[in-house]
C-alpha atoms as a PDB file:
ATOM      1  CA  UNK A   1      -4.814  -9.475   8.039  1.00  0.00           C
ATOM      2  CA  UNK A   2      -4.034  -5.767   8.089  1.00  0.00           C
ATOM      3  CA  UNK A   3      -5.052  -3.988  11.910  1.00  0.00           C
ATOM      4  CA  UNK A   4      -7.390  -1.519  12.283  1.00  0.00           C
ATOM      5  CA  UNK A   5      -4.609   0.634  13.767  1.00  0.00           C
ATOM      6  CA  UNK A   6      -1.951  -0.086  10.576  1.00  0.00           C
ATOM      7  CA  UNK A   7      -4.950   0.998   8.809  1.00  0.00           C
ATOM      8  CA  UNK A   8      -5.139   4.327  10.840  1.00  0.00           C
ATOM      9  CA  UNK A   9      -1.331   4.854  10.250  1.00  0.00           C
ATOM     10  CA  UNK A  10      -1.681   4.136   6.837  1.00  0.00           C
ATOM     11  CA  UNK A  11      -4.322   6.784   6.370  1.00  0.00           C
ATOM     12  CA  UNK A  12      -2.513   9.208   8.334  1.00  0.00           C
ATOM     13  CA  UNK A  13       0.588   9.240   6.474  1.00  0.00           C
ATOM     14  CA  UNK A  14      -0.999   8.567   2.259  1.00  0.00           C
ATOM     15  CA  UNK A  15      -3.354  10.901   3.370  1.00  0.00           C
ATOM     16  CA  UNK A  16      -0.765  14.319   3.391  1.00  0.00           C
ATOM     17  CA  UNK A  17      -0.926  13.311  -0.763  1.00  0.00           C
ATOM     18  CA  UNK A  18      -4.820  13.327  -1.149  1.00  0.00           C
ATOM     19  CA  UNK A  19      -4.783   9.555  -2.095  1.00  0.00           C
ATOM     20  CA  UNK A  20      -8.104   8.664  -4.686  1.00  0.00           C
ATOM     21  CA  UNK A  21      -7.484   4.860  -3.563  1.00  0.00           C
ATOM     22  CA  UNK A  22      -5.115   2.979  -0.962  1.00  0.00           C
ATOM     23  CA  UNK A  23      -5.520  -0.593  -1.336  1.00  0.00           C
ATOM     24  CA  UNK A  24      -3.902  -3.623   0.591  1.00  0.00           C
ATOM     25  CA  UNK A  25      -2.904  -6.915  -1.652  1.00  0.00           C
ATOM     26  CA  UNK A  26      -0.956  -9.826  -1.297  1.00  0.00           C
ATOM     27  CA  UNK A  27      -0.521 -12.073   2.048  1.00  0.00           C
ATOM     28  CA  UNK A  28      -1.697  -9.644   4.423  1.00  0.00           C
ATOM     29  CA  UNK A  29      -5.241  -9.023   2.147  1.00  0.00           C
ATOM     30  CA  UNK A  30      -5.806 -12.834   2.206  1.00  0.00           C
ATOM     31  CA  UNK A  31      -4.423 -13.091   6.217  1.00  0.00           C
ATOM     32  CA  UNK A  32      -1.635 -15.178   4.892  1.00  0.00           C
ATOM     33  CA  UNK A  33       1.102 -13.287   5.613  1.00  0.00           C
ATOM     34  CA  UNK A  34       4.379 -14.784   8.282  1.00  0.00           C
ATOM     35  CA  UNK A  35       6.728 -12.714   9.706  1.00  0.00           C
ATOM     36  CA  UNK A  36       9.041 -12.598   6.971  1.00  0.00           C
ATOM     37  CA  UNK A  37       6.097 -10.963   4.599  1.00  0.00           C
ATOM     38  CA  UNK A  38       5.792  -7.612   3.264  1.00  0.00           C
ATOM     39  CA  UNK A  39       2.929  -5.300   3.216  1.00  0.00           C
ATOM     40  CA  UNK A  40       2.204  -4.844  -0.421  1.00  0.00           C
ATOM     41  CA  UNK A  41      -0.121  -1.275  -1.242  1.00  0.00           C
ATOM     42  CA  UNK A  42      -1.820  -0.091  -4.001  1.00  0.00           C
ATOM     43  CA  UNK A  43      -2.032   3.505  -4.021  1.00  0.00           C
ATOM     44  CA  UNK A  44      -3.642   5.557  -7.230  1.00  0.00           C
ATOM     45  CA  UNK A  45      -3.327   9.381  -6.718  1.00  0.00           C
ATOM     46  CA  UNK A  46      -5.165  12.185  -8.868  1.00  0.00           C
ATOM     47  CA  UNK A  47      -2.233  14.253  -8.910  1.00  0.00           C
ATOM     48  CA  UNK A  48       1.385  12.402  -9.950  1.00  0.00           C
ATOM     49  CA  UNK A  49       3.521  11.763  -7.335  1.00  0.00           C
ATOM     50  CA  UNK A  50       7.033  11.723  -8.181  1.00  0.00           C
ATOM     51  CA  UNK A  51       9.455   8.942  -6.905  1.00  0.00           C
ATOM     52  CA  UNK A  52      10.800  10.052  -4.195  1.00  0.00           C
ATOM     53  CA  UNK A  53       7.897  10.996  -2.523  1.00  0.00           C
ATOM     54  CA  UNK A  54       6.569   7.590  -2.969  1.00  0.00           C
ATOM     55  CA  UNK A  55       9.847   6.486  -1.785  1.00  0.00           C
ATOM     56  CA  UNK A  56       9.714   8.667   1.131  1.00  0.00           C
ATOM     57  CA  UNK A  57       5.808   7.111   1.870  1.00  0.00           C
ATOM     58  CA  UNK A  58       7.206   3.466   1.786  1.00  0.00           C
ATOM     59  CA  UNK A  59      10.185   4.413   4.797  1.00  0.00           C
ATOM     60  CA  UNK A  60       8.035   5.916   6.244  1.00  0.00           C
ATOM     61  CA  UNK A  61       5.179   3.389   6.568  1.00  0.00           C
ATOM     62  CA  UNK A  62       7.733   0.722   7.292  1.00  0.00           C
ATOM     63  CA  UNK A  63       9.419   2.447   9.844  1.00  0.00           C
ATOM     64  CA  UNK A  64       5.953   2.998  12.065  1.00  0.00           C
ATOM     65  CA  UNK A  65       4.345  -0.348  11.167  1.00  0.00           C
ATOM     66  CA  UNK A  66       7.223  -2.055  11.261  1.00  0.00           C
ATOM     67  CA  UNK A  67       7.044  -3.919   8.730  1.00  0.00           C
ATOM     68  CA  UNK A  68       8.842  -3.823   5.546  1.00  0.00           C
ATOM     69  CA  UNK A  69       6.087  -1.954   2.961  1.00  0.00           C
ATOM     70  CA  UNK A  70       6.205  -2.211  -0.730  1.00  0.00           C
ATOM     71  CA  UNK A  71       4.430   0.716  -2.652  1.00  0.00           C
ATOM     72  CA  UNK A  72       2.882   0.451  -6.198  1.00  0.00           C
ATOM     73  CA  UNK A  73       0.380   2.776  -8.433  1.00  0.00           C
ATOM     74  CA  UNK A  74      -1.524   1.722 -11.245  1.00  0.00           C
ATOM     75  CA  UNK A  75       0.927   3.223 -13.060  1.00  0.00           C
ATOM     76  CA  UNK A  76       4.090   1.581 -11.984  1.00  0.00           C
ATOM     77  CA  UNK A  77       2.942  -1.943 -12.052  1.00  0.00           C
ATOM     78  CA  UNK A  78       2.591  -4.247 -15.094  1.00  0.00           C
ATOM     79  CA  UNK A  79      -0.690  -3.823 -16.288  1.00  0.00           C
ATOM     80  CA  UNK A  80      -0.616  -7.810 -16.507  1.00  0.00           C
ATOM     81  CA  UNK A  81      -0.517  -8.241 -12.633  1.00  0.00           C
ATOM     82  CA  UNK A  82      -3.350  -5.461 -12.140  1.00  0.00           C
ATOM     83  CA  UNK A  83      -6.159  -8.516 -12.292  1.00  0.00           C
ATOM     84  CA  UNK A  84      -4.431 -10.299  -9.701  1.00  0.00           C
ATOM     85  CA  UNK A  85      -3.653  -7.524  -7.512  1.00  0.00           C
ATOM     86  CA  UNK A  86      -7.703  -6.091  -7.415  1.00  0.00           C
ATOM     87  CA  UNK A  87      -8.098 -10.119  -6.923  1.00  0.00           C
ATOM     88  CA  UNK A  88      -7.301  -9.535  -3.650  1.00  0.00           C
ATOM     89  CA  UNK A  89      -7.518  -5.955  -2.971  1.00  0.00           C
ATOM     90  CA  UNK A  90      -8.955  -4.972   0.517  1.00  0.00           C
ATOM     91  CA  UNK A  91      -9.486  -0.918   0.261  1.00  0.00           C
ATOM     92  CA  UNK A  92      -8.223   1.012   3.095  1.00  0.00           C
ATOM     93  CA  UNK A  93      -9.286   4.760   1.335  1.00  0.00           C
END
């Protein structure tokens, strides 16, 4: 499961971009992740956020978590697997 202080960093560094939603999914939203997992985020903006800025959010977060971070919007990920992701979805923002 996601800390209440890689929450805190999470909203701290999403929240320069005036994020509508930040969402965790995947291992660590069902406290399954290992050390080899990745933190998977789901992050909708109002505003579009070009790629490297949401390039520059995912070194960013993994750099100061420590932990490698993989960053998706509603818009970048196959609306197929949207289901599954809000399946598990544990909202940070």
């Amino acid at each position: 499961m996601i800390t209440a202080q890689q929450q805190q960093v999470i909203r701290e560094v999403v929240g320069k971009l005036n994020p509508v939603m930040v969402g965790v999914f995947g291992s660590y939203a069902r406290n399954e992740q290992t050390d080899k997992s990745d933190l998977d985020l789901l992050i909708e903006f109002d505003a579009r956020i070009n790629l490297l800025e949401l390039i520059g959010l995912e070194q960013e977060l993994s750099e100061l978590l420590g932990v490698k971070v993989d960053l998706v919007t509603p818009r970048s990920v196959s609306q197929r697997l949207l289901p599954y992701i809000h399946k598990d979805l544990v909202r940070i923002v």
